[in-house]
N, C-alpha and C. Protein backbone atom coordinates (compact mmCIF):
# COMPACT_ATOMS: atom_id res chain seq x y z
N UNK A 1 -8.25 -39.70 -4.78
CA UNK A 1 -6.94 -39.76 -4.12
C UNK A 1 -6.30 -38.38 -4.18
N UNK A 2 -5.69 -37.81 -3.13
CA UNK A 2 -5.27 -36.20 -3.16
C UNK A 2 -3.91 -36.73 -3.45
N UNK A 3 -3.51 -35.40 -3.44
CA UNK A 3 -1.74 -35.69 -3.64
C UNK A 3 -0.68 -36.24 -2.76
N UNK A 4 -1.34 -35.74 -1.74
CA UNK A 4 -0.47 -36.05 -0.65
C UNK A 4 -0.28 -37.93 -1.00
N UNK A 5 -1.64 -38.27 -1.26
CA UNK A 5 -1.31 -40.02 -1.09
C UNK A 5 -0.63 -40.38 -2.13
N UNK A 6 -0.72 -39.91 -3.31
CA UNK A 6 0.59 -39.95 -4.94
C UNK A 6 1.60 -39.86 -4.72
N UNK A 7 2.04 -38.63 -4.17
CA UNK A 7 3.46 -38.83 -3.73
C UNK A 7 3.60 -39.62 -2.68
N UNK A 8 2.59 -40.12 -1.70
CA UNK A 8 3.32 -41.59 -0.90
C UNK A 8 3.89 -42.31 -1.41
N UNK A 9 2.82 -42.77 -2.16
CA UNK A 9 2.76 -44.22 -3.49
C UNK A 9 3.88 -44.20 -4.10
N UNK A 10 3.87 -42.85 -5.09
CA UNK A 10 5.43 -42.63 -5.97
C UNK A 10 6.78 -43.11 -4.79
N UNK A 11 6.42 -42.62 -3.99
CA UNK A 11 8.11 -42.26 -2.68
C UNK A 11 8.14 -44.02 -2.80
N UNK A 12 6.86 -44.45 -2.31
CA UNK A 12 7.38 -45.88 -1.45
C UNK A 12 7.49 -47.04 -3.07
N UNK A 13 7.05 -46.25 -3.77
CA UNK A 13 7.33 -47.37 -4.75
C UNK A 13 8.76 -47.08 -5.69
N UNK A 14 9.34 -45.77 -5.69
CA UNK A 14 10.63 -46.02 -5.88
C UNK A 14 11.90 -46.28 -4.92
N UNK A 15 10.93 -46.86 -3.51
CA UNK A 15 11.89 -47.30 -2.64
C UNK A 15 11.94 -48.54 -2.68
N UNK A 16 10.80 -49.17 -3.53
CA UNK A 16 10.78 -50.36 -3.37
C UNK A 16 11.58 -50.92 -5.12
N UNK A 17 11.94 -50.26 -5.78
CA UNK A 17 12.51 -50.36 -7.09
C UNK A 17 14.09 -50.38 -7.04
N UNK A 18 14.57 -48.96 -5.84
CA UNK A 18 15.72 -48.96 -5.53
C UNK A 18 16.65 -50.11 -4.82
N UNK A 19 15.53 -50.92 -3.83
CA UNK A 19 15.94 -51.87 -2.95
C UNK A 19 15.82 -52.92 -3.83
N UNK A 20 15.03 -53.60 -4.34
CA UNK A 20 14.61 -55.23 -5.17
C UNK A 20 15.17 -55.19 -6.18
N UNK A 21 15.23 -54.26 -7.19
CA UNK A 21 15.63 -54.00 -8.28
C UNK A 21 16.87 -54.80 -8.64
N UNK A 22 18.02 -54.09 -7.94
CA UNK A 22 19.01 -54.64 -8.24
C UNK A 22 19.69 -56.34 -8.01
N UNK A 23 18.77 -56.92 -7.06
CA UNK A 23 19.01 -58.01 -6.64
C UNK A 23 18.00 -59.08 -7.62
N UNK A 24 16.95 -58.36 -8.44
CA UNK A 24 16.01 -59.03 -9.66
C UNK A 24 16.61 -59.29 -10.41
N UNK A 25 18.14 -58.16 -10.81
CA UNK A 25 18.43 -58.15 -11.81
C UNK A 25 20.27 -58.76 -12.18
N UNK A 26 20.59 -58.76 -10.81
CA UNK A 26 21.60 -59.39 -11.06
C UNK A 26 21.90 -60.99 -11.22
N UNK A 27 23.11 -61.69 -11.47
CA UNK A 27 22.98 -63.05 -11.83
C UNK A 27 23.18 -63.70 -9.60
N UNK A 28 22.72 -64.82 -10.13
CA UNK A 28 23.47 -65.76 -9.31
C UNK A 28 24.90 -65.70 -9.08
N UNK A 29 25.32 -65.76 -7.45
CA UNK A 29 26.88 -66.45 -8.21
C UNK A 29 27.00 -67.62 -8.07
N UNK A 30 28.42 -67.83 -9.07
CA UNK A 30 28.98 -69.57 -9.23
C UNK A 30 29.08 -70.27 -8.18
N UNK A 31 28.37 -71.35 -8.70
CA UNK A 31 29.13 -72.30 -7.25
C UNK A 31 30.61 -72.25 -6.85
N UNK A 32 30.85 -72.20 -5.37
CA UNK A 32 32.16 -72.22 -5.20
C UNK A 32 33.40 -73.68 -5.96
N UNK A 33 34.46 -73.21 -6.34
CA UNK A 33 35.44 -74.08 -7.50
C UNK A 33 35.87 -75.01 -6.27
N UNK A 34 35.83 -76.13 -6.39
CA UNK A 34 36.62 -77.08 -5.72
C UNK A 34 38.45 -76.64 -5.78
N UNK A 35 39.08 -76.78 -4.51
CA UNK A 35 40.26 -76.37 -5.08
C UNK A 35 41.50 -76.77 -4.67
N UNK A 36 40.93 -78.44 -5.19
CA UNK A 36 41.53 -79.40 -5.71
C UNK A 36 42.13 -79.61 -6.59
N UNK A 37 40.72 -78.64 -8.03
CA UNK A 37 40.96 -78.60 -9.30
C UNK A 37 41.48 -77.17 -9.51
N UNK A 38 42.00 -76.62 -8.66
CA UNK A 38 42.43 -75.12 -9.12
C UNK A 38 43.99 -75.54 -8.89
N UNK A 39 44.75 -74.89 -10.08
CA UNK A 39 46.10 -74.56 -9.95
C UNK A 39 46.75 -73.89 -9.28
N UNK A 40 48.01 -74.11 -8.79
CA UNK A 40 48.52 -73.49 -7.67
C UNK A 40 49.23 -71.72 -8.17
N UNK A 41 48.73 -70.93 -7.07
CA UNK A 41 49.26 -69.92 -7.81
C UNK A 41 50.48 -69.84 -8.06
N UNK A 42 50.72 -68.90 -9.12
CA UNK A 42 52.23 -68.71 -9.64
C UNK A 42 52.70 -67.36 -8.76
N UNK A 43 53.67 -67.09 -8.96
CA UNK A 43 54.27 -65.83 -8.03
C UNK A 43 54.50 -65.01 -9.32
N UNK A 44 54.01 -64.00 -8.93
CA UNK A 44 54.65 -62.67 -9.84
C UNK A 44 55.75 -61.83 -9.76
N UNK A 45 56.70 -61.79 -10.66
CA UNK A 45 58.00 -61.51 -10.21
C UNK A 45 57.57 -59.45 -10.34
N UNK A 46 58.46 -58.91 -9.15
CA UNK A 46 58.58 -57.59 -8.96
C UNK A 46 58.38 -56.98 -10.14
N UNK A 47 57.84 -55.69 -10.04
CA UNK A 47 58.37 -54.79 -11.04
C UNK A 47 59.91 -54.21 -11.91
N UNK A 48 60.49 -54.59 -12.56
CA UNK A 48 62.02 -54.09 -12.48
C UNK A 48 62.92 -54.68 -11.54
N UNK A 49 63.02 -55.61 -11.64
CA UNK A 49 63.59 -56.32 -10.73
C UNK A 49 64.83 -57.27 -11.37
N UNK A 50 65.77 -56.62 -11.15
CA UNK A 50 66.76 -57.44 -11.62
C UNK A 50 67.21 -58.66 -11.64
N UNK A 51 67.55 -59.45 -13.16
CA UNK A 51 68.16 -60.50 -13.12
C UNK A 51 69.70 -60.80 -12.63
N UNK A 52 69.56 -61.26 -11.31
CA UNK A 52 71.15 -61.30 -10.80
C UNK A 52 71.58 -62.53 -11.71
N UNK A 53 72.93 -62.19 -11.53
CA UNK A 53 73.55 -63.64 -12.58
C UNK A 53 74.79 -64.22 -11.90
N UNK A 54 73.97 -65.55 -11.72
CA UNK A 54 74.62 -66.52 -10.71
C UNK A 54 74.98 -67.32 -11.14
N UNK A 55 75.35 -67.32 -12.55
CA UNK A 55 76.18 -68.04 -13.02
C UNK A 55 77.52 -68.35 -12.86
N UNK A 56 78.27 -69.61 -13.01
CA UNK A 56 79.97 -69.58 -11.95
C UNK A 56 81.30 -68.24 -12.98
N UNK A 57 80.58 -67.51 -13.75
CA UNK A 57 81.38 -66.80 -14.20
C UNK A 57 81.39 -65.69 -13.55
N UNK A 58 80.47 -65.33 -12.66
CA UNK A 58 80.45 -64.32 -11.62
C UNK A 58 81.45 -64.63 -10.54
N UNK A 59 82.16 -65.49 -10.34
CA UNK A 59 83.17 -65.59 -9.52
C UNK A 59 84.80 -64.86 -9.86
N UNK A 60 84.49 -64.38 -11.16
CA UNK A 60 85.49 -63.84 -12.09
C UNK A 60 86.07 -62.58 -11.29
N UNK A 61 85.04 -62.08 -10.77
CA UNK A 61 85.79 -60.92 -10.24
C UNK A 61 86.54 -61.17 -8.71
N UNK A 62 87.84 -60.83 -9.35
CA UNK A 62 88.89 -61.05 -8.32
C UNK A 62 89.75 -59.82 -7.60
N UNK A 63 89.04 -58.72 -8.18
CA UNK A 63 90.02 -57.51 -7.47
C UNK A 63 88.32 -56.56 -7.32
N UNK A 64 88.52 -55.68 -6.35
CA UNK A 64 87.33 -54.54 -6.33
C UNK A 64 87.01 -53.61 -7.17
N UNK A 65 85.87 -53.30 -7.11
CA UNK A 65 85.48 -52.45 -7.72
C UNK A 65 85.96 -50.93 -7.34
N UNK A 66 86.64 -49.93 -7.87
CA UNK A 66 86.52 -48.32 -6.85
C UNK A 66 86.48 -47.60 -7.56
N UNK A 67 85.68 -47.26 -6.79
CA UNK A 67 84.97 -45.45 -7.42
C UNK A 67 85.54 -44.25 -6.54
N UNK A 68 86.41 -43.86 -6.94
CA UNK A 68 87.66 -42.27 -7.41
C UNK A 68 86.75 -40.99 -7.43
N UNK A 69 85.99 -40.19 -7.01
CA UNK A 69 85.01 -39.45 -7.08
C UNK A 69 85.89 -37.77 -6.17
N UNK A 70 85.00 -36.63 -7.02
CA UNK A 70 85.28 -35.44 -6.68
C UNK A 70 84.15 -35.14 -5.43
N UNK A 71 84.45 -34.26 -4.07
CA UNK A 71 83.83 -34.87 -2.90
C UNK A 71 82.95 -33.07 -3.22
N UNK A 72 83.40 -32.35 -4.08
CA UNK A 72 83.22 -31.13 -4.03
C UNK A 72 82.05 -30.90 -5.34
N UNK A 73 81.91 -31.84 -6.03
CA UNK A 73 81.22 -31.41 -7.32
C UNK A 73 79.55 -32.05 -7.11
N UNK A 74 79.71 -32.94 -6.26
CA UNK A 74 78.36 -33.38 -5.94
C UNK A 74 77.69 -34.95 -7.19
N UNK A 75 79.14 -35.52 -6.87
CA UNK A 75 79.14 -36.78 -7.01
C UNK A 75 78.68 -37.98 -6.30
N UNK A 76 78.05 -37.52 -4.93
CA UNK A 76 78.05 -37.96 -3.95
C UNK A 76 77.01 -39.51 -4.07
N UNK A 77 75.79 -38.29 -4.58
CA UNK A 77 75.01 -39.42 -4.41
C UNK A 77 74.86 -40.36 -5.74
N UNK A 78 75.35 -39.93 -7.01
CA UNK A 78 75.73 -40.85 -8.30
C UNK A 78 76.88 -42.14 -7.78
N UNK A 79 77.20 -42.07 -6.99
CA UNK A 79 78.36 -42.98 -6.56
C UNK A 79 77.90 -43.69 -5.67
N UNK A 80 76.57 -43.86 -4.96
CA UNK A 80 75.54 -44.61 -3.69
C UNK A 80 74.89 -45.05 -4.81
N UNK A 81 74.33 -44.06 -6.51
CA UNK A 81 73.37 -44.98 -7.01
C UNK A 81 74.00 -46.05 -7.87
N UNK A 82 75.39 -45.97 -8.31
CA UNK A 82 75.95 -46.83 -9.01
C UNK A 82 76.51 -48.04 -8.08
N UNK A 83 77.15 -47.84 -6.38
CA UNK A 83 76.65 -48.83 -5.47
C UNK A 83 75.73 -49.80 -5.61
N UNK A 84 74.50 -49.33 -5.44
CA UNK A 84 73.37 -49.89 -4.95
C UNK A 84 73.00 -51.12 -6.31
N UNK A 85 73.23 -50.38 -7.61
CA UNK A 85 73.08 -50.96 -9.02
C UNK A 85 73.52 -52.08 -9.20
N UNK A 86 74.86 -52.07 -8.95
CA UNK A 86 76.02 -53.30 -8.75
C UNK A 86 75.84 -54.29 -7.90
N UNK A 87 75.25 -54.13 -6.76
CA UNK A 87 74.98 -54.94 -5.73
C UNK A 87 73.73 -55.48 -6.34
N UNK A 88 73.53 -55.18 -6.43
CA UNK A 88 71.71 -55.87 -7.03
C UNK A 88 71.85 -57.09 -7.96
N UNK A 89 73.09 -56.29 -9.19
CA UNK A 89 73.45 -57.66 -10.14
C UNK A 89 74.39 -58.46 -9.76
N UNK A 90 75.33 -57.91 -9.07
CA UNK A 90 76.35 -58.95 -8.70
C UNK A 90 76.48 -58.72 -7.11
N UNK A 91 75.98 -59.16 -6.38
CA UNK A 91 75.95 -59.12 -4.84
C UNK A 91 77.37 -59.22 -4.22
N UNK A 92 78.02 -60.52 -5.18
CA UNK A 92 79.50 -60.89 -4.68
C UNK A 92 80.79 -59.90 -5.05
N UNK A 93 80.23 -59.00 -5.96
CA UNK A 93 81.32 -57.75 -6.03
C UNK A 93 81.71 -56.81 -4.65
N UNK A 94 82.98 -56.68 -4.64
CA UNK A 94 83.53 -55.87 -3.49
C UNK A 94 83.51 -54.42 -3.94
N UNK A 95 82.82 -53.11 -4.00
CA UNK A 95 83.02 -52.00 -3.91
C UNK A 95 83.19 -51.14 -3.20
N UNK A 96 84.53 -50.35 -3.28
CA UNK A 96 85.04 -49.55 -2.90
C UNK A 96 85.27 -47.89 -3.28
N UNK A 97 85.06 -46.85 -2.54
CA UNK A 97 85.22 -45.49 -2.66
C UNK A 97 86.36 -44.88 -2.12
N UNK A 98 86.46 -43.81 -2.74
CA UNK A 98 87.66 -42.99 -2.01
C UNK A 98 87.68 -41.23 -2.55
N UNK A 99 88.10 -40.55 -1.74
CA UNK A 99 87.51 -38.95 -2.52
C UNK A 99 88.45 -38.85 -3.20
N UNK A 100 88.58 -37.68 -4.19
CA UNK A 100 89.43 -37.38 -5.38
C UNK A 100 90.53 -36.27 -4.42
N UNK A 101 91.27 -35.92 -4.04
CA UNK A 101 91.50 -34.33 -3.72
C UNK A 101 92.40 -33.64 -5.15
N UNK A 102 92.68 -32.69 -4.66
CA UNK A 102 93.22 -31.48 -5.60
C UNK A 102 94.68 -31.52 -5.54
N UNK A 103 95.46 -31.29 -7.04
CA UNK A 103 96.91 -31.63 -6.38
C UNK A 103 97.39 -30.21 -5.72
N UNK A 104 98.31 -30.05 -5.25
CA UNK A 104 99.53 -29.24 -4.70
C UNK A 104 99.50 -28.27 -6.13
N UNK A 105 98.88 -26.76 -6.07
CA UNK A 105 99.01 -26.37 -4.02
C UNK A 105 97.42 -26.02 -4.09
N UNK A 106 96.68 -26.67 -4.72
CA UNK A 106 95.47 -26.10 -4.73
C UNK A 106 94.31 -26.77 -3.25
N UNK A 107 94.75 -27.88 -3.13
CA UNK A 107 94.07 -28.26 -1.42
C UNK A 107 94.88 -27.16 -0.58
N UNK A 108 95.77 -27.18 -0.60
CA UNK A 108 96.91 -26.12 0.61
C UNK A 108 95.92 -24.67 0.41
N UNK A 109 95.50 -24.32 -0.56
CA UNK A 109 95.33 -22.96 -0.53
C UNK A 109 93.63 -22.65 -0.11
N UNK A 110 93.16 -23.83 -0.25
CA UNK A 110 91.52 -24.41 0.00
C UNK A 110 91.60 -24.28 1.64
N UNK A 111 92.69 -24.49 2.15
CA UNK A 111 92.38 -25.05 3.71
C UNK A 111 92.78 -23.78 3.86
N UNK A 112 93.83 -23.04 3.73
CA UNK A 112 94.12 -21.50 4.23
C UNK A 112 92.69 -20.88 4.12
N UNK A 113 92.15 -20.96 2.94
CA UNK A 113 91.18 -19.96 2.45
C UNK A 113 89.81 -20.22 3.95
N UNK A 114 90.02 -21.76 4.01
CA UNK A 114 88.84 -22.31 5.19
C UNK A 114 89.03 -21.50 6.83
N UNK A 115 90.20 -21.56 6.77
CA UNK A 115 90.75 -20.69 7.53
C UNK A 115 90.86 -19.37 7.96
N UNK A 116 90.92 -18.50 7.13
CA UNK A 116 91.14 -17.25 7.11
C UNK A 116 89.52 -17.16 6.83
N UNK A 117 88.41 -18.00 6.41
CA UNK A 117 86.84 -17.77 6.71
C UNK A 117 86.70 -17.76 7.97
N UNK A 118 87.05 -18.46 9.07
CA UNK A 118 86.32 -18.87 10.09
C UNK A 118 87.34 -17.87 10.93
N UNK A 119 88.01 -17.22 11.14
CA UNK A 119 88.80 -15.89 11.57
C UNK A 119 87.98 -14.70 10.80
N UNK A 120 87.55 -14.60 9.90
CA UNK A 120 86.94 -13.44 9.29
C UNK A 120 85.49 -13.33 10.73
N UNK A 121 84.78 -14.86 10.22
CA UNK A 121 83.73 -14.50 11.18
C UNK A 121 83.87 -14.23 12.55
N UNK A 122 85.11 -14.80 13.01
CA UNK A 122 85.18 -14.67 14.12
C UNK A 122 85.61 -13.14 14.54
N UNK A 123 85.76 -12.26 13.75
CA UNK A 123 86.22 -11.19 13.85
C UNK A 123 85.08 -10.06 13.79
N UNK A 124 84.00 -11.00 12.91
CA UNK A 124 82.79 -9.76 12.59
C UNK A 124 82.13 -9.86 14.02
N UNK A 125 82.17 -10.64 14.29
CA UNK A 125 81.61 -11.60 15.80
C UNK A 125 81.77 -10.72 17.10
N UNK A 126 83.36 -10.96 17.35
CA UNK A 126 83.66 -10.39 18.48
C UNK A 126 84.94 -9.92 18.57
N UNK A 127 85.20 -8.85 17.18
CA UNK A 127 86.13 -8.46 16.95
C UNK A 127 87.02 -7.63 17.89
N UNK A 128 86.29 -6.67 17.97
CA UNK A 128 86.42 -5.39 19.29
C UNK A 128 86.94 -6.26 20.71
N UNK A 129 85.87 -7.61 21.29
CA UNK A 129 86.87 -7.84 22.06
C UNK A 129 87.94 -8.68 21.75
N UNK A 130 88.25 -9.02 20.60
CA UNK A 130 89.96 -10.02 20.33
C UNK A 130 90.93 -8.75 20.74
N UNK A 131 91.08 -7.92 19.85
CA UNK A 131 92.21 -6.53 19.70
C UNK A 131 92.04 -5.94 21.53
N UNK A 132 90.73 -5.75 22.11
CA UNK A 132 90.72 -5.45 23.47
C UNK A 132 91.65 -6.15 24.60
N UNK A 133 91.14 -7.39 24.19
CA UNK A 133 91.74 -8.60 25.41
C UNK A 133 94.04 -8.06 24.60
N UNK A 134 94.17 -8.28 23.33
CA UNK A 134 95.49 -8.13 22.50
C UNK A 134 95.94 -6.66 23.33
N UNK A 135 95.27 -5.76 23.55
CA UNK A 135 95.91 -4.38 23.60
C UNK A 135 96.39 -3.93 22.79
N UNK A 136 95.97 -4.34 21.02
CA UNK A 136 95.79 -3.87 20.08
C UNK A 136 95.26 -2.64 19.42
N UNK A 137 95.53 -1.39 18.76
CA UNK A 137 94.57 -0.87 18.50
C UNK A 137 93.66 -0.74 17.22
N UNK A 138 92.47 -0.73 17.24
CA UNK A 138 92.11 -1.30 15.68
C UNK A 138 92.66 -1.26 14.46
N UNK A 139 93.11 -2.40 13.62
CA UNK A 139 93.91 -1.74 12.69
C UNK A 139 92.46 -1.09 11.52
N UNK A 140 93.37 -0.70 10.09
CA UNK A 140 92.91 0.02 9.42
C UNK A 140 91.53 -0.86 8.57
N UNK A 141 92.12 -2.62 8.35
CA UNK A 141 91.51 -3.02 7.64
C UNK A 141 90.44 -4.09 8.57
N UNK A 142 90.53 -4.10 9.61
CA UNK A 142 89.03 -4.03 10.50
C UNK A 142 88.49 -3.07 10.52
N UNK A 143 88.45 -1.92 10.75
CA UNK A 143 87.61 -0.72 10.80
C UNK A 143 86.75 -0.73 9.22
N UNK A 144 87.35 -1.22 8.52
CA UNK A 144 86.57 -1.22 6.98
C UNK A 144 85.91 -2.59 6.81
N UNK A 145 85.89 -3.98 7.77
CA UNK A 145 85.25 -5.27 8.02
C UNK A 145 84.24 -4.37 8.74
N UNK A 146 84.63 -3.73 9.88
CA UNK A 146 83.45 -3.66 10.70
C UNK A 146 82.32 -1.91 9.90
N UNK A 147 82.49 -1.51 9.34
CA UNK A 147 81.99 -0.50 8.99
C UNK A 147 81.10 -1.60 7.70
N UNK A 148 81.73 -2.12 6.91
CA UNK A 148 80.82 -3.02 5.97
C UNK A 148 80.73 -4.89 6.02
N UNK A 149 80.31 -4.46 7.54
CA UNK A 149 79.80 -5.69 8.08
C UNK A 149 79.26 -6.67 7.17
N UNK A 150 78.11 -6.39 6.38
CA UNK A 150 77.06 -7.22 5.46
C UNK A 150 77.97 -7.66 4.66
N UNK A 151 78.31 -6.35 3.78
CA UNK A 151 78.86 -7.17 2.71
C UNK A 151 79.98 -8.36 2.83
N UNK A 152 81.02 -8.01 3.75
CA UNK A 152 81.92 -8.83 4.81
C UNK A 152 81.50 -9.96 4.70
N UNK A 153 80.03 -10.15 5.31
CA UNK A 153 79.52 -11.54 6.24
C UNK A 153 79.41 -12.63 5.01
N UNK A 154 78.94 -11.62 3.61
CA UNK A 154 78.20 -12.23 2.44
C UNK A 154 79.65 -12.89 1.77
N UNK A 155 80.40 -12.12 1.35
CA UNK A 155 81.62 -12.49 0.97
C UNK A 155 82.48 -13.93 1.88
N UNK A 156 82.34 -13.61 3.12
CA UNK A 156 82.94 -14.99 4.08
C UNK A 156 81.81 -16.06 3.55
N UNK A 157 80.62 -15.89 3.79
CA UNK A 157 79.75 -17.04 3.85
C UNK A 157 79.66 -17.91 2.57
N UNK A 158 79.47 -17.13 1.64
CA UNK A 158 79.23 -17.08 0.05
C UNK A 158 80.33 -16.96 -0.95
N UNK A 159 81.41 -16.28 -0.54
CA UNK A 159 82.43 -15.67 -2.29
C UNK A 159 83.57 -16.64 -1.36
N UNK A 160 84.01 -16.95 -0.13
CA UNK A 160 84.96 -18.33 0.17
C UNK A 160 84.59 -18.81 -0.07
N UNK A 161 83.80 -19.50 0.02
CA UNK A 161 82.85 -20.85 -0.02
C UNK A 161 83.13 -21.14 -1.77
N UNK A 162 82.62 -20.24 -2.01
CA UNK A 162 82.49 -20.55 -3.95
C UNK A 162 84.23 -20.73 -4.08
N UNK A 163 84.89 -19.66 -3.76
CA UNK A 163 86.34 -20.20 -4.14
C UNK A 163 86.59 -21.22 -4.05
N UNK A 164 86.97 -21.79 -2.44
CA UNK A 164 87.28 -23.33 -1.77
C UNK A 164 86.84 -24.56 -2.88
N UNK A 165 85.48 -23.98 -3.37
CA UNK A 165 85.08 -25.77 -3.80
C UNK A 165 85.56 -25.50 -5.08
N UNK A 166 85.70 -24.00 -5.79
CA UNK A 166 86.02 -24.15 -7.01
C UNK A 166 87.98 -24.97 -6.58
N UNK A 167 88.92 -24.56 -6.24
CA UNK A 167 89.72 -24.78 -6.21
C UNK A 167 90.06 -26.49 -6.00
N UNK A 168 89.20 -27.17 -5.33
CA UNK A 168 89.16 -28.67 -4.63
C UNK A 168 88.54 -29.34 -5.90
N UNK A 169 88.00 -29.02 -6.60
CA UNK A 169 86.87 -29.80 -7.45
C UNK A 169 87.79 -29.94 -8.67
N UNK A 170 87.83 -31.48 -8.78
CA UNK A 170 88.46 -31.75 -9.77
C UNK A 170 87.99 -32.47 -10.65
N UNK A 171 86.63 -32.45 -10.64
CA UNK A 171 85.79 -33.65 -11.73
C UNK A 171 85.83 -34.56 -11.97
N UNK A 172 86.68 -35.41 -10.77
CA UNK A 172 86.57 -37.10 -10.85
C UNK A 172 85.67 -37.96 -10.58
N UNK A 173 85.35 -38.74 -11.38
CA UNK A 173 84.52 -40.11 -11.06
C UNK A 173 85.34 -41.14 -12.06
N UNK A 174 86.38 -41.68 -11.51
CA UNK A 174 86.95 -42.33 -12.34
C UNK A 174 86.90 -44.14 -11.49
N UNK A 175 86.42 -44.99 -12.22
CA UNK A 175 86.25 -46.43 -11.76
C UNK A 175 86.94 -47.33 -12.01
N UNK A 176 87.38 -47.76 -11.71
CA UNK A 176 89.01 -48.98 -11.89
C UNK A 176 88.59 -50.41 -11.13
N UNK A 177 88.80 -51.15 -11.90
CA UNK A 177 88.73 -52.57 -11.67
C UNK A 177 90.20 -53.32 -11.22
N UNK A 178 90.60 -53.31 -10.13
CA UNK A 178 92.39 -53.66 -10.03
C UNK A 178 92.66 -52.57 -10.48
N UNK A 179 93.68 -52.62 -11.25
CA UNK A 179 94.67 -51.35 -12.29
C UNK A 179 93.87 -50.90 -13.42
N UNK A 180 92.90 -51.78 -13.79
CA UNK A 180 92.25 -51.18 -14.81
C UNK A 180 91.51 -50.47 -14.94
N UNK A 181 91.45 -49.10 -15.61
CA UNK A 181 90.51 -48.11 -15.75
C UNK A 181 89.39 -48.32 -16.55
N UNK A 182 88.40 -48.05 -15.76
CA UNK A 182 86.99 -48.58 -16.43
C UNK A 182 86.17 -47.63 -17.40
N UNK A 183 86.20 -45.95 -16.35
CA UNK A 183 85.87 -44.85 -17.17
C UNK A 183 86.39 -43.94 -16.29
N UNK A 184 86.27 -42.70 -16.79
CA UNK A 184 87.43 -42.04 -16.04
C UNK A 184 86.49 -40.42 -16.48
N UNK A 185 85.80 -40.04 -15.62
CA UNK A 185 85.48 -38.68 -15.32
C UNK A 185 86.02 -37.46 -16.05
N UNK A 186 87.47 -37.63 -15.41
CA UNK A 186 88.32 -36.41 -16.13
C UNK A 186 87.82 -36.85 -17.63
N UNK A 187 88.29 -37.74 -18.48
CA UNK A 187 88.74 -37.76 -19.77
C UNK A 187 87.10 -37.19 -20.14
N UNK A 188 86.10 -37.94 -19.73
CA UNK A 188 84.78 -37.81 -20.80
C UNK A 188 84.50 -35.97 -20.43
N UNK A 189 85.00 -35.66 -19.47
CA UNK A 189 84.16 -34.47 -18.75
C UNK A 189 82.70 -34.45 -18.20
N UNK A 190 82.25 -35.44 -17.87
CA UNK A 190 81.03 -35.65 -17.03
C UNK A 190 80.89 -37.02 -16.47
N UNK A 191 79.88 -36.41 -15.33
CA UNK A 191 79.34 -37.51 -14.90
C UNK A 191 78.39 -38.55 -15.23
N UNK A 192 78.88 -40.03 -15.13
CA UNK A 192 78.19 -41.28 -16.12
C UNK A 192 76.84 -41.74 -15.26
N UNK A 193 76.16 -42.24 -16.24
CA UNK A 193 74.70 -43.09 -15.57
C UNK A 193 75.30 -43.64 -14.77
N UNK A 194 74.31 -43.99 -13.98
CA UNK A 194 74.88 -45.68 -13.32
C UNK A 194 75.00 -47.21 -14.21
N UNK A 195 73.81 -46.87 -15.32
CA UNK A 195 73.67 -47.79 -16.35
C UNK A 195 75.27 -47.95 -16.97
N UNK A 196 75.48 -47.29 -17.31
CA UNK A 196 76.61 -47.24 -18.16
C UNK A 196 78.08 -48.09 -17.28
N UNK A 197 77.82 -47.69 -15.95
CA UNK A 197 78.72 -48.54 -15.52
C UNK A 197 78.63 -49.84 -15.28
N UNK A 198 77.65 -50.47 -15.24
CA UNK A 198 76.71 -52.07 -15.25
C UNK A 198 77.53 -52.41 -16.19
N UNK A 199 77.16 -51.50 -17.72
CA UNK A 199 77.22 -52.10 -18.58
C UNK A 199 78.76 -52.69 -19.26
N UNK A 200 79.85 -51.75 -18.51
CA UNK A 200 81.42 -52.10 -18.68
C UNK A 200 81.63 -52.81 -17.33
N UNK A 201 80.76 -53.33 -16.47
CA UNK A 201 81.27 -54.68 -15.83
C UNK A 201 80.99 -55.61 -16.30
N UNK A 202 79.43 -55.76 -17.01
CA UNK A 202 79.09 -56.81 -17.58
C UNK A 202 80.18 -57.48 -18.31
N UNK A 203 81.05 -56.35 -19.06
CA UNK A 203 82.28 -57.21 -20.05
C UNK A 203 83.16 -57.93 -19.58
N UNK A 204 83.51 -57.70 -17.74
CA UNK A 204 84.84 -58.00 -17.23
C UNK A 204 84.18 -59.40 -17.06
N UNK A 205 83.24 -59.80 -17.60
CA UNK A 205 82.42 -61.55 -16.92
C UNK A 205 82.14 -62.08 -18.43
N UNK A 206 82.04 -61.49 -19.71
CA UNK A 206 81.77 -62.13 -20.50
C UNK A 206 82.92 -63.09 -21.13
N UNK A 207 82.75 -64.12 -21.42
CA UNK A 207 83.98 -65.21 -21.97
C UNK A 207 84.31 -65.01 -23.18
């Protein structure tokens, strides 16, 4: 026998080991279960999935929920996740939002400042023709906008901007049930979990 016919032999006989093999060696399967005698499946409850409580003491709440929030500090979306939290456990709660503003004169000086931005740009813009169309002649402190244009643009875009929100931002997230204050932003100086607020409604329902 030359080689050529050995390695036939070898080839076709580990083709024939690869194919039979595994079907020599595996089991039978079970007869199929009658399923008559099989129990009905159970349902698997979600992952994390909250226990709402529908018990008649959840009817307790008789005034809304509101959340008092600073519109400038980026409370925004802590106040959609403490929403969403509440609704989940108590569906029948009414919540309500409202923005915080800044007292007198610090909004007044926020909106000037918004103001005197959007005139700045409008000046880096198309300054030459405002004073043209005016019959103005350039004053002293455009000629020094328009000579340091950049820095100008950076300061309107960037150093108002930072003022405005510093001035408006008053660090509220304060939550009140009726008249009652639940937690209150200012006092702790930060902003709360959402957990944490669950957890001081849970009390307004316990007996």
């Amino acid at each position: 026998m030359d080689i050529k016919s050995i390695a036939w032999f070898a080839f076709c006989f580990c083709f024939a080991l690869e194919m039979f093999m595994p079907r020599l060696l595996s089991q039978p399967p079970p007869p199929p279960a009658d399923p008559s005698t099989q129990p009905p499946p159970q349902a698997e409850p979600l992952p994390n999935e909250p226990k709402v409580d529908y018990d008649i003491r959840i009817n307790r709440f008789t005034d809304p929920i509101n959340i008092e929030y600073c519109q400038t500090c980026g409370f925004k979306a802590r106040v959609d996740e403490v929403k969403n939290l509440l609704s989940l456990y108590y569906p029948t709660l009414i919540i309500t939002e409202t923005p915080s503003y800044p007292p007198f004169p610090f909004g007044l000086l926020a909106q000037i400042l918004t103001l005197v931005r959007y005139a700045g740009i409008l000046l880096l813009v198309a300054g030459d023709m405002v004073f043209q169309k005016l019959q103005m002649p350039y004053p002293a402190w455009y000629l020094y906008m328009r000579d340091k244009k950049l820095m100008t643009g950076l300061f309107l875009f960037f150093g108002v901007n930072a003022i405005s929100s510093w001035l408006t931002s008053t660090g509220a997230f304060e939550v009140t049930y009726g008249s009652q204050l639940l937690y209150s932003g200012i006092a702790k100086g930060r902003m709360p979990q959402a957990e944490e607020i669950l957890a001081l409604i849970k009390t307004l329902i316990q007996p």
